[in-house]
N, C-alpha and C. Protein backbone atom coordinates (compact mmCIF):
# COMPACT_ATOMS: atom_id res chain seq x y z
N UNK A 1 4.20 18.96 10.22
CA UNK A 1 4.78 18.44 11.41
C UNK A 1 5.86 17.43 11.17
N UNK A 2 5.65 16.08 10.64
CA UNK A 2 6.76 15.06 10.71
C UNK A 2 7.36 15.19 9.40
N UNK A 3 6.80 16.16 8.23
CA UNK A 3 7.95 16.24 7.52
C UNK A 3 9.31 17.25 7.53
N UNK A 4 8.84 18.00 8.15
CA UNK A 4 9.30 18.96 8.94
C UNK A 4 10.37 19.05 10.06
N UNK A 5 9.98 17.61 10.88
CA UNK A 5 10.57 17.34 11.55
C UNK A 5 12.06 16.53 11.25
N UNK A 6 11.69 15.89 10.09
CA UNK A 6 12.65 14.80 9.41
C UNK A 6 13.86 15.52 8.95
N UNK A 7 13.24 17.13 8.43
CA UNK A 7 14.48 17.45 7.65
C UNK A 7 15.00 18.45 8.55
N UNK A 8 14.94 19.04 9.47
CA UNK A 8 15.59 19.57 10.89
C UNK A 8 16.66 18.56 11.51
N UNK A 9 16.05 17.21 11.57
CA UNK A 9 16.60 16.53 12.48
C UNK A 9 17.72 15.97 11.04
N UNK A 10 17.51 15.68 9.96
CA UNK A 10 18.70 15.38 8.98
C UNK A 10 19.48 16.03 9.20
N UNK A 11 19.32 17.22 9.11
CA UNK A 11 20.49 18.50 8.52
C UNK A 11 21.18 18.86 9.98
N UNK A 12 21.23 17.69 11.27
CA UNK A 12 22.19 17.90 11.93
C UNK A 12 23.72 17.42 12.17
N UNK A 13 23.83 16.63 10.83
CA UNK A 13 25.01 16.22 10.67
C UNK A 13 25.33 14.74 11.22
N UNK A 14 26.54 14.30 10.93
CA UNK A 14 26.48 12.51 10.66
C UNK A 14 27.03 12.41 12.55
N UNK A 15 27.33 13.12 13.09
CA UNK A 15 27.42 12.93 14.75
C UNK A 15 26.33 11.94 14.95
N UNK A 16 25.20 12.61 15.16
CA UNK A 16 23.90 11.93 15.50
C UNK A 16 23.92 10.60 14.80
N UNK A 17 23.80 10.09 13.88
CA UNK A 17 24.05 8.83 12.79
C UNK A 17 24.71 7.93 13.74
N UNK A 18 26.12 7.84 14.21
CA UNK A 18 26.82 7.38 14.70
C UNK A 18 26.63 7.46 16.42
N UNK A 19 25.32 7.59 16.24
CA UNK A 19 24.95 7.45 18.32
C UNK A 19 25.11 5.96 18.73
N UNK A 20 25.30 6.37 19.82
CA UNK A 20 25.89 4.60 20.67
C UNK A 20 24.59 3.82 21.06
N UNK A 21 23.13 4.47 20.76
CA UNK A 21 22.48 3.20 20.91
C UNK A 21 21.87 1.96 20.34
N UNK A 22 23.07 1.97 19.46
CA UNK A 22 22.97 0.50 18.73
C UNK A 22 21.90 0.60 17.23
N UNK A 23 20.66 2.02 17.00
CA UNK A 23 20.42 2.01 16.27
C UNK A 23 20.91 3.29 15.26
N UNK A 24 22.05 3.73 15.45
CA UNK A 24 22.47 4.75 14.48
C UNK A 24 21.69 5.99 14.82
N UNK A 25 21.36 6.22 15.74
CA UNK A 25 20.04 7.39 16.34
C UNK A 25 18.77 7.75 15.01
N UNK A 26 18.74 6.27 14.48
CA UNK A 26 17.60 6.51 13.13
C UNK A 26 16.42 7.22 13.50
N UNK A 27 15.97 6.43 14.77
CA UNK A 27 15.04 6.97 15.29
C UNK A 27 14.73 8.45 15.89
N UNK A 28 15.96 9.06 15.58
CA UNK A 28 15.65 10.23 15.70
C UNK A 28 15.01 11.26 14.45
N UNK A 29 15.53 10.34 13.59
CA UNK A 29 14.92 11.15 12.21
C UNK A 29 13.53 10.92 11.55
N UNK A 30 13.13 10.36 12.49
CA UNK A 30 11.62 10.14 11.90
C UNK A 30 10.35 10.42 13.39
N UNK A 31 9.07 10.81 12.92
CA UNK A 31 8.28 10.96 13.77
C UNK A 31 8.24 9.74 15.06
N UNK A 32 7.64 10.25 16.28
CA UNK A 32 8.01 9.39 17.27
C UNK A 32 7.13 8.48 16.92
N UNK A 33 5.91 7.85 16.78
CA UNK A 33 5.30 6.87 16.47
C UNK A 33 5.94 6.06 15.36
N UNK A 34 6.83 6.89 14.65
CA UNK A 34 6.98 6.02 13.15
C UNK A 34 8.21 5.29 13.32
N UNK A 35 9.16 5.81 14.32
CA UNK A 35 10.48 5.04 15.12
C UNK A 35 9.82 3.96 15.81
N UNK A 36 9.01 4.55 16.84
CA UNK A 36 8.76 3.29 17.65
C UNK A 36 8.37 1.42 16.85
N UNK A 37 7.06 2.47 15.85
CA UNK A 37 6.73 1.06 14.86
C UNK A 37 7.95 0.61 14.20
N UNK A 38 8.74 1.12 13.91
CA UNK A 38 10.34 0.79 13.01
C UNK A 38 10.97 -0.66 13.63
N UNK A 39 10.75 -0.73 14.77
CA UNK A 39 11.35 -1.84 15.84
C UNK A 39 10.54 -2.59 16.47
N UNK A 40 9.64 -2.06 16.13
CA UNK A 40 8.59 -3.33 17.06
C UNK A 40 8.32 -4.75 16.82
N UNK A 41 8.28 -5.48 17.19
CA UNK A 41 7.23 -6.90 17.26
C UNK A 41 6.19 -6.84 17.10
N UNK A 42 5.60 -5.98 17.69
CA UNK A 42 3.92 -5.57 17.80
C UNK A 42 3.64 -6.00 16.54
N UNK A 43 3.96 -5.14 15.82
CA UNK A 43 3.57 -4.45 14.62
C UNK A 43 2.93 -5.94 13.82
N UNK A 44 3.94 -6.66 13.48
CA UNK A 44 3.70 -7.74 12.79
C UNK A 44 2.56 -8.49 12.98
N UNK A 45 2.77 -8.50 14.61
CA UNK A 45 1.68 -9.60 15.35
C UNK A 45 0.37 -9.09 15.14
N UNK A 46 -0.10 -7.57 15.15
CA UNK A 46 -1.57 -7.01 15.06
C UNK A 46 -1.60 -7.17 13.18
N UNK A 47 -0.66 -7.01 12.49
CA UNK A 47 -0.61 -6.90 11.15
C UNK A 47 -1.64 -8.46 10.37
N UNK A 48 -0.88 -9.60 11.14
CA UNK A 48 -1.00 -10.93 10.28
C UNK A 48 -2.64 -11.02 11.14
N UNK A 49 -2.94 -10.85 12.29
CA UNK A 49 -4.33 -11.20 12.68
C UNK A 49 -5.36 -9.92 11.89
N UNK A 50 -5.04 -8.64 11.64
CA UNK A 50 -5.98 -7.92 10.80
C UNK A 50 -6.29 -8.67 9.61
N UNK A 51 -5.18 -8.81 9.16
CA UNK A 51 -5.18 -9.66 7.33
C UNK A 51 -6.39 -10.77 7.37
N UNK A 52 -5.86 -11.68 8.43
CA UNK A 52 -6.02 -13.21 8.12
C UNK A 52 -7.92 -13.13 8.27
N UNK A 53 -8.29 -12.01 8.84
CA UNK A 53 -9.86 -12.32 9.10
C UNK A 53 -10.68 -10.71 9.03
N UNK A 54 -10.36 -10.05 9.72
CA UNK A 54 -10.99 -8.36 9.28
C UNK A 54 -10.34 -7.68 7.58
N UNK A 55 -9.65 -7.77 7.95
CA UNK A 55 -9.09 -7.24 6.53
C UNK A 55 -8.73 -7.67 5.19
N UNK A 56 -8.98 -9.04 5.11
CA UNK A 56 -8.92 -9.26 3.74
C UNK A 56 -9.43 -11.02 3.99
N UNK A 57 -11.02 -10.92 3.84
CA UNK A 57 -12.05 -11.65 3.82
C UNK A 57 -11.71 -12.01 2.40
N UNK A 58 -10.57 -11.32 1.15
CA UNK A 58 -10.68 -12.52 0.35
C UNK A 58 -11.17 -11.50 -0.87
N UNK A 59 -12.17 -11.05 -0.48
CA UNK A 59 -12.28 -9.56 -1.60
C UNK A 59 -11.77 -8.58 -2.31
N UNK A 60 -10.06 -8.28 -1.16
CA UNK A 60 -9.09 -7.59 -1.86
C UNK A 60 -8.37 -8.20 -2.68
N UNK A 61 -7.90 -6.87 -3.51
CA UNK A 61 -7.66 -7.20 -5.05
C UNK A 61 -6.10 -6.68 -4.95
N UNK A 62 -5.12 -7.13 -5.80
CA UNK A 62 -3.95 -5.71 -5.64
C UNK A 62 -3.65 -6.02 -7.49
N UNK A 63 -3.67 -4.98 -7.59
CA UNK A 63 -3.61 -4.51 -8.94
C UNK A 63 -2.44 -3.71 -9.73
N UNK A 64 -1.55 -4.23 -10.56
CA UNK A 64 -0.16 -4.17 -11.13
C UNK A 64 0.04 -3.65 -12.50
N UNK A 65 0.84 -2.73 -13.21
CA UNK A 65 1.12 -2.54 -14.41
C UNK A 65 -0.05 -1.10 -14.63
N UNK A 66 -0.56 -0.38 -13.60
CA UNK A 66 -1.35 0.92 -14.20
C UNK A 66 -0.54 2.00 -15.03
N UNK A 67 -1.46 2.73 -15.60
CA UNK A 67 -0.52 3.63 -16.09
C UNK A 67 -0.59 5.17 -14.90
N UNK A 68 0.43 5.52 -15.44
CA UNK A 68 0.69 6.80 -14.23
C UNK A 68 -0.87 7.59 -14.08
N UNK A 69 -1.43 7.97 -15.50
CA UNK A 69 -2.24 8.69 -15.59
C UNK A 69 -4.03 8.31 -15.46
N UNK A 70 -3.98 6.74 -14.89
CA UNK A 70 -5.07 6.39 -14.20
C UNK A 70 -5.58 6.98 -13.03
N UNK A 71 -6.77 7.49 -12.92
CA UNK A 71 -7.45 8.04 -11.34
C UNK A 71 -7.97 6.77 -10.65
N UNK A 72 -8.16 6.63 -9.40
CA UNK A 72 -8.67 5.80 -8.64
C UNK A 72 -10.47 5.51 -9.43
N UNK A 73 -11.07 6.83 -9.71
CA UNK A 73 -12.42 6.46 -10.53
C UNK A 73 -12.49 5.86 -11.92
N UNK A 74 -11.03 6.16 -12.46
CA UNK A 74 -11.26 4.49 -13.89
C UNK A 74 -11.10 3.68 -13.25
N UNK A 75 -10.20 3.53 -12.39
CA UNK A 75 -9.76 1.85 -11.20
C UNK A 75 -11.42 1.19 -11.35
N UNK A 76 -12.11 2.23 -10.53
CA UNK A 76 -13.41 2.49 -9.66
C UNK A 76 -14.13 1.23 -11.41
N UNK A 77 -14.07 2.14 -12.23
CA UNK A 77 -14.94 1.85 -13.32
C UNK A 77 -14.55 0.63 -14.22
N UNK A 78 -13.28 0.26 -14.19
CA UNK A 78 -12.98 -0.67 -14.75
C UNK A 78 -13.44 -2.10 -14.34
N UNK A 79 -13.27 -1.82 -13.02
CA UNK A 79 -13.80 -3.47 -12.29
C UNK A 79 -15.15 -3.50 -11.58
N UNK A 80 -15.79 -2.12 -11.89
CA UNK A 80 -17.52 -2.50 -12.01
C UNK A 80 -18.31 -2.96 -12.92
N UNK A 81 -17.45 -3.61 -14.13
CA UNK A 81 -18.04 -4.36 -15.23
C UNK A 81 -18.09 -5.83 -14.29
N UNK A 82 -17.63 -6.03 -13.57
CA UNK A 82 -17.48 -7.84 -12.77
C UNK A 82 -18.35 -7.80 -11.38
N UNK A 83 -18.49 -6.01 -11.00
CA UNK A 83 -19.31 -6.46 -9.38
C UNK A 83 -19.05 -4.94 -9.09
N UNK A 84 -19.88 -5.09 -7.87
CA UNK A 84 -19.56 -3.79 -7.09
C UNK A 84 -18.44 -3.57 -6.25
N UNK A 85 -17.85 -2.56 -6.28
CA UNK A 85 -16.64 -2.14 -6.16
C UNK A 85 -17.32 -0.79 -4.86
N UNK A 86 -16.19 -1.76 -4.02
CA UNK A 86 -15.88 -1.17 -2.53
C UNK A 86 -15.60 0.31 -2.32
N UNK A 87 -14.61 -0.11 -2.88
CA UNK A 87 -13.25 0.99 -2.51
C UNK A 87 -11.93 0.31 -3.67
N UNK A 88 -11.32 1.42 -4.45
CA UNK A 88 -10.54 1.48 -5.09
C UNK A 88 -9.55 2.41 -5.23
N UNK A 89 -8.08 2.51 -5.14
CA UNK A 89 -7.60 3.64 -5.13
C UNK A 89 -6.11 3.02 -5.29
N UNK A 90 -5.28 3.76 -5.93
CA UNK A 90 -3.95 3.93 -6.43
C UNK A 90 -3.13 4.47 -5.45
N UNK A 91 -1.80 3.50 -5.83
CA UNK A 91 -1.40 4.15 -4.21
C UNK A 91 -0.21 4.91 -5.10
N UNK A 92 -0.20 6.04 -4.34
CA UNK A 92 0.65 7.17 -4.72
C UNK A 92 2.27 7.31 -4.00
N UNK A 93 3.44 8.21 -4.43
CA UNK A 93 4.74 8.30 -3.82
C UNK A 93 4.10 9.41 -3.00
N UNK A 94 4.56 9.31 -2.07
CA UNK A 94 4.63 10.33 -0.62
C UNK A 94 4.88 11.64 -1.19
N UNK A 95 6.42 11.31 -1.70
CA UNK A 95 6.86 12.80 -2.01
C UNK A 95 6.19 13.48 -3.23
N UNK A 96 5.92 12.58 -4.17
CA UNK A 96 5.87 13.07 -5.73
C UNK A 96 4.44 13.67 -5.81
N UNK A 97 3.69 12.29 -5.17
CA UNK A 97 2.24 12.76 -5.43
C UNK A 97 1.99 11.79 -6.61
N UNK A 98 2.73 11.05 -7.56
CA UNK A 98 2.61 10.44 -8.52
C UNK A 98 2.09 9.00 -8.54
N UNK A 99 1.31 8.25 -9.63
CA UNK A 99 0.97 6.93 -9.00
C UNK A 99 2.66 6.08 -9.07
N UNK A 100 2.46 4.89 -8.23
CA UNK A 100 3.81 4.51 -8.14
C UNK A 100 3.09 2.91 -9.13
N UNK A 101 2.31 2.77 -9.58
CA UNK A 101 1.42 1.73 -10.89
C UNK A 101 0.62 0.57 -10.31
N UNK A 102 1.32 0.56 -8.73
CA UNK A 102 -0.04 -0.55 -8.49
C UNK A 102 -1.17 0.18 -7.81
N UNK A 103 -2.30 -0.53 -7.44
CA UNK A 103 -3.40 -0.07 -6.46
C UNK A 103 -4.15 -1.33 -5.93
N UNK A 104 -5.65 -0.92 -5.11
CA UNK A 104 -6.11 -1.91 -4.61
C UNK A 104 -7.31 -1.57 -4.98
N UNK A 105 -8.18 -2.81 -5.11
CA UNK A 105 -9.34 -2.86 -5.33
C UNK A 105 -10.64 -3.62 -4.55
N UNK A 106 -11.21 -3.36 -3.71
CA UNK A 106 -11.95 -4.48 -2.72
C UNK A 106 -13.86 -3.91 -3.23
N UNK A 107 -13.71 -5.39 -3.98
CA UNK A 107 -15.12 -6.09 -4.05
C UNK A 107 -15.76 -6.61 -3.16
N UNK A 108 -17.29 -6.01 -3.82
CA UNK A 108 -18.53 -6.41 -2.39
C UNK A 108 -18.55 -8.05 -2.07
N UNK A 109 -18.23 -8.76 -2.87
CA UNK A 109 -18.09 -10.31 -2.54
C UNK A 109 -16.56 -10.76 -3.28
N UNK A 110 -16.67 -12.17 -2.14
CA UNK A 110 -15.57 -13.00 -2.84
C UNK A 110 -15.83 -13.20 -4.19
N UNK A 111 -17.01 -13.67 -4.44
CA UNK A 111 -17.55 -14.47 -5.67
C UNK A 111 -16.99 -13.24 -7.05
N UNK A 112 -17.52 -11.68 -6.96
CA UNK A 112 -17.38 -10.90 -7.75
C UNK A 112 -15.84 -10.46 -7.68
N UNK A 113 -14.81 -10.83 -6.66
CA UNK A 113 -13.61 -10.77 -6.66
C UNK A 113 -12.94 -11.68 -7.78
N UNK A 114 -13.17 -13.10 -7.26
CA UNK A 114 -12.86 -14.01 -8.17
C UNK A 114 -13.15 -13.72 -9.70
N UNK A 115 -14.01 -13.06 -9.94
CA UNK A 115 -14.55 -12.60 -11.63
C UNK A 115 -13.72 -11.65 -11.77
N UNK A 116 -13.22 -10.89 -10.67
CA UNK A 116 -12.44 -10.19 -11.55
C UNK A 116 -10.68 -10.88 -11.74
N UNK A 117 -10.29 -11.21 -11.03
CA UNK A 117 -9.42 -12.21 -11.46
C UNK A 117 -8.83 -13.03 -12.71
N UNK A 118 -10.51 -13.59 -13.17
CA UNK A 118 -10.24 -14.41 -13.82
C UNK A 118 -11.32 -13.46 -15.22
N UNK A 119 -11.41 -12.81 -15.20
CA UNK A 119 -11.43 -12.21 -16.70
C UNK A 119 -10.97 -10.50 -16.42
N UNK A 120 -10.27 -9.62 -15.47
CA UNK A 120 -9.71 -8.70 -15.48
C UNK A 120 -8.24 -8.77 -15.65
N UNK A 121 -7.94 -9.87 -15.00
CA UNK A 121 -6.41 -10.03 -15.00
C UNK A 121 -5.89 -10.17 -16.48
N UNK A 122 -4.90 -9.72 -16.98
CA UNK A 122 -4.12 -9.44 -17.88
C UNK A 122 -5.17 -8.48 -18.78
N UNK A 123 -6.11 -7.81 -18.62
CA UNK A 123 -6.59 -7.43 -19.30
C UNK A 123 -6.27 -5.98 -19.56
N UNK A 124 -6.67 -5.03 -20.53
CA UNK A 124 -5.77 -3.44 -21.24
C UNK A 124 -6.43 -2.79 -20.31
N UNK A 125 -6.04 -1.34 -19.62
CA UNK A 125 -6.69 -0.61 -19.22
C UNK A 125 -5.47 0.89 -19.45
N UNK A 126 -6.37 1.72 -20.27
CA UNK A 126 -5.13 2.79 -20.42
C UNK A 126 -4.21 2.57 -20.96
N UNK A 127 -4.15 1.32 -22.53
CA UNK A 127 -3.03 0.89 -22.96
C UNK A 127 -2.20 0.09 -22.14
N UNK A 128 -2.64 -0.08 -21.02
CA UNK A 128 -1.56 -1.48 -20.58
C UNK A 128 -2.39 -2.02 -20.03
N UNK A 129 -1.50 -3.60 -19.95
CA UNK A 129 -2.04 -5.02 -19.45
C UNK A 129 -1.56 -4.55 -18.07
N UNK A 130 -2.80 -5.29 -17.31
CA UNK A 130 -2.38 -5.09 -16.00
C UNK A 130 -3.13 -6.50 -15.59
N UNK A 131 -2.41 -6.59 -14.07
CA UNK A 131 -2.53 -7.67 -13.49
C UNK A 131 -3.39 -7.76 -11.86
N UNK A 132 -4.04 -8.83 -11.65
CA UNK A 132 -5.28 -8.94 -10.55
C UNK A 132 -4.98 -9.84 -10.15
N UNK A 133 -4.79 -9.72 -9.05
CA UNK A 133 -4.72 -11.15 -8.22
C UNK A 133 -5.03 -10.95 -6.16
N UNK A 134 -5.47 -11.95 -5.79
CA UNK A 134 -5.72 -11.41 -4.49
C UNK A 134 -4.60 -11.19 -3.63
N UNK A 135 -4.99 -9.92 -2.36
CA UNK A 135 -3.98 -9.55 -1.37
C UNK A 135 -3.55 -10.79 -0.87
N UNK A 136 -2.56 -11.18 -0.79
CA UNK A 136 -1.60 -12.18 0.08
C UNK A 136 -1.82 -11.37 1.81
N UNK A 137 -1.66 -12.17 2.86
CA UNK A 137 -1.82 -11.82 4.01
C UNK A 137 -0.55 -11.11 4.19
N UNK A 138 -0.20 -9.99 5.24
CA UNK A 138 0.48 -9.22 5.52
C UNK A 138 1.80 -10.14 5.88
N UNK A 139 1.69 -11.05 6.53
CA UNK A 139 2.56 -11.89 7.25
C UNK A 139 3.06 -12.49 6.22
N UNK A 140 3.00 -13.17 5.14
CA UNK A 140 3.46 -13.79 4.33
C UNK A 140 5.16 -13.31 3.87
């Protein structure tokens, strides 16, 4: 559907680009929900109140320097030497399918977060040093 849609609505030439309503008719090239969020205010305002208290109690992890050929279940296994591990997963390119080297990691407690921090961070996984440190709030 919306990828689909993106490249129909590209391949109509730079007319459209140059529409008079002030946003280049961008919003035409992308799904209607994904324009609307493109410009909003909203967005931010529901963003920084998820962070600051539902969504990152402090447990999330974001994790730097993977190698391409890590799965989300070494992620998974690497930082269950410090605690139990939530949810872990590598975030991938849209198009490629490929890891793009960071991911996230959310521990069952702060306390087992902090451990991993402070003896995961800089530590080898897959031949590289990689780095742990907690999610910063969205708003930041």
């Amino acid at each position: 559907g919306a990828v689909s849609q993106v490249v129909t609505d590209r391949g109509r030439g730079e007319a459209e680009d140059r529409d008079s309503r002030g946003f280049g008719g961008q919003d035409r090239g992308r799904s209607g929900d994904e324009a609307k969020m493109s410009y909003s205010r909203y967005r931010s305002r529901s963003r920084s109140v998820d962070s600051s208290d539902v969504e990152n109690p402090g447990n999330n992890l974001f994790v730097t320097g993977l190698s391409s050929r890590l799965t989300d279940r070494d992620l998974e296994k690497h930082f269950s030497t410090e605690g139990e591990v939530i949810d872990a997963s590598i975030v991938l390119d849209p198009w490629t399918r490929e890891s793009r080297g960071f991911g996230f990691v959310t521990m069952a407690t702060l306390k087992e977060a902090e451990r991993c921090i402070k003896y995961l961070d800089r530590s080898v996984l897959e031949g590289r040093v990689i780095t742990v440190e907690k999610v910063l709030p969205k708003d930041c």
